[in-house]
Protein backbone atom coordinates (compact mmCIF):
# COMPACT_ATOMS: atom_id res chain seq x y z
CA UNK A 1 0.00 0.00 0.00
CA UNK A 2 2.78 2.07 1.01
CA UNK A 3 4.50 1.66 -2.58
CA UNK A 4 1.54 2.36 -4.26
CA UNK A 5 0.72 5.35 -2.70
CA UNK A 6 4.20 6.38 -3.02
CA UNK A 7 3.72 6.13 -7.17
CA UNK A 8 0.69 8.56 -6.81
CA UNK A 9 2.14 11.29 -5.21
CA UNK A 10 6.37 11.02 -6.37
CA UNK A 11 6.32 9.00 -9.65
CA UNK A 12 2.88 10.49 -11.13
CA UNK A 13 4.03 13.59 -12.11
CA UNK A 14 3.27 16.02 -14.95
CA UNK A 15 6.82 15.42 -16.28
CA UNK A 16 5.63 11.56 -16.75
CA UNK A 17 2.11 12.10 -17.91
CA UNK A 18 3.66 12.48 -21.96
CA UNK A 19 4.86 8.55 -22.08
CA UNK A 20 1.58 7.52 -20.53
CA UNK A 21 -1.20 9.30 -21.59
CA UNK A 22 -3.56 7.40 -22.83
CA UNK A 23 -2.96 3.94 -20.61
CA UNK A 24 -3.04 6.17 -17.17
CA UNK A 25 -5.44 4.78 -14.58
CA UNK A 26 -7.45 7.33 -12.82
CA UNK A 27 -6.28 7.94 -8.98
CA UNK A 28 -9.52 7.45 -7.71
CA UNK A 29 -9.59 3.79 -9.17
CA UNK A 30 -6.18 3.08 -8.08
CA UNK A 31 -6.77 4.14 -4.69
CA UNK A 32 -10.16 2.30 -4.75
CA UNK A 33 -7.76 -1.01 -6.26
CA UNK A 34 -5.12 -0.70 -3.48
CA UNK A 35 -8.29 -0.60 -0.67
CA UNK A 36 -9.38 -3.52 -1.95
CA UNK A 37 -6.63 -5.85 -2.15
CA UNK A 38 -5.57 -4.19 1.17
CA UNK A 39 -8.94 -5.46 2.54
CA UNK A 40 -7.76 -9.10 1.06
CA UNK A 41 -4.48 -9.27 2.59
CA UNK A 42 -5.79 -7.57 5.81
CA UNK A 43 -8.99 -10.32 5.56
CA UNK A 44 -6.54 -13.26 4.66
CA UNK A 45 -4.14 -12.60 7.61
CA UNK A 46 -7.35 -12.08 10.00
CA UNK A 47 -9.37 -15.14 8.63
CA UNK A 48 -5.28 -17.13 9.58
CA UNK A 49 -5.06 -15.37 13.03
CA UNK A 50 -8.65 -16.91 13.88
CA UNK A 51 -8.56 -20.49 12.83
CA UNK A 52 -4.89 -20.24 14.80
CA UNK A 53 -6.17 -19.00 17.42
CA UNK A 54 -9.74 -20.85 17.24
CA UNK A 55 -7.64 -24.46 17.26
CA UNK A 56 -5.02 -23.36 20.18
CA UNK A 57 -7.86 -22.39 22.36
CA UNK A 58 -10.10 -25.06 21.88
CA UNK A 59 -6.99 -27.38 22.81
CA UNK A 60 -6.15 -25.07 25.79
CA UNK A 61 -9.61 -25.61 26.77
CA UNK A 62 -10.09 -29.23 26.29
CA UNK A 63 -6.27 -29.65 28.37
CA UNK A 64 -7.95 -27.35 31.38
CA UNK A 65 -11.16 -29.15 31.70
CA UNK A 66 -9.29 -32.38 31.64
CA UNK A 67 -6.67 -30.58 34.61
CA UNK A 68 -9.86 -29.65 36.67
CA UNK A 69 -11.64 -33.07 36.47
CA UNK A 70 -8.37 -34.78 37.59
CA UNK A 71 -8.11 -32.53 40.49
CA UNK A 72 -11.49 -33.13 41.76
């Protein structure tokens, strides 16, 4: 995201515009483009982080129930 928003503001300039006129993407659709795929990676890492931490805890869980019934 960081790169990309780099190339709007430093590489975009008027002094480029002449070699890419015509095959220039508007900066409202690449910003939209970079929110999206930021949303992807953000969702992807999330979706990771939860089925992680879903399967440790359930273990964690199952391990502490088993620790309390044995101390009973």
């Amino acid at each position: 995201m960081i790169l990309v928003f780099s190339y709007m503001i430093f590489i975009d300039s008027d002094a480029n515009q002449h070699f890419m006129k015509d095959k220039e993407l508007p900066k409202a659709v690449l910003f939209v483009m970079v929110l999206i795929f930021t949303g992807i990676i953000l969702g992807t890492f999330a979706l990771f982080y939860r089925l992680i931490y879903g399967v440790l805890t359930r273990k964690l869980k199952k391990n502490y129930s088993e620790l309390e019934r044995l101390e009973v």
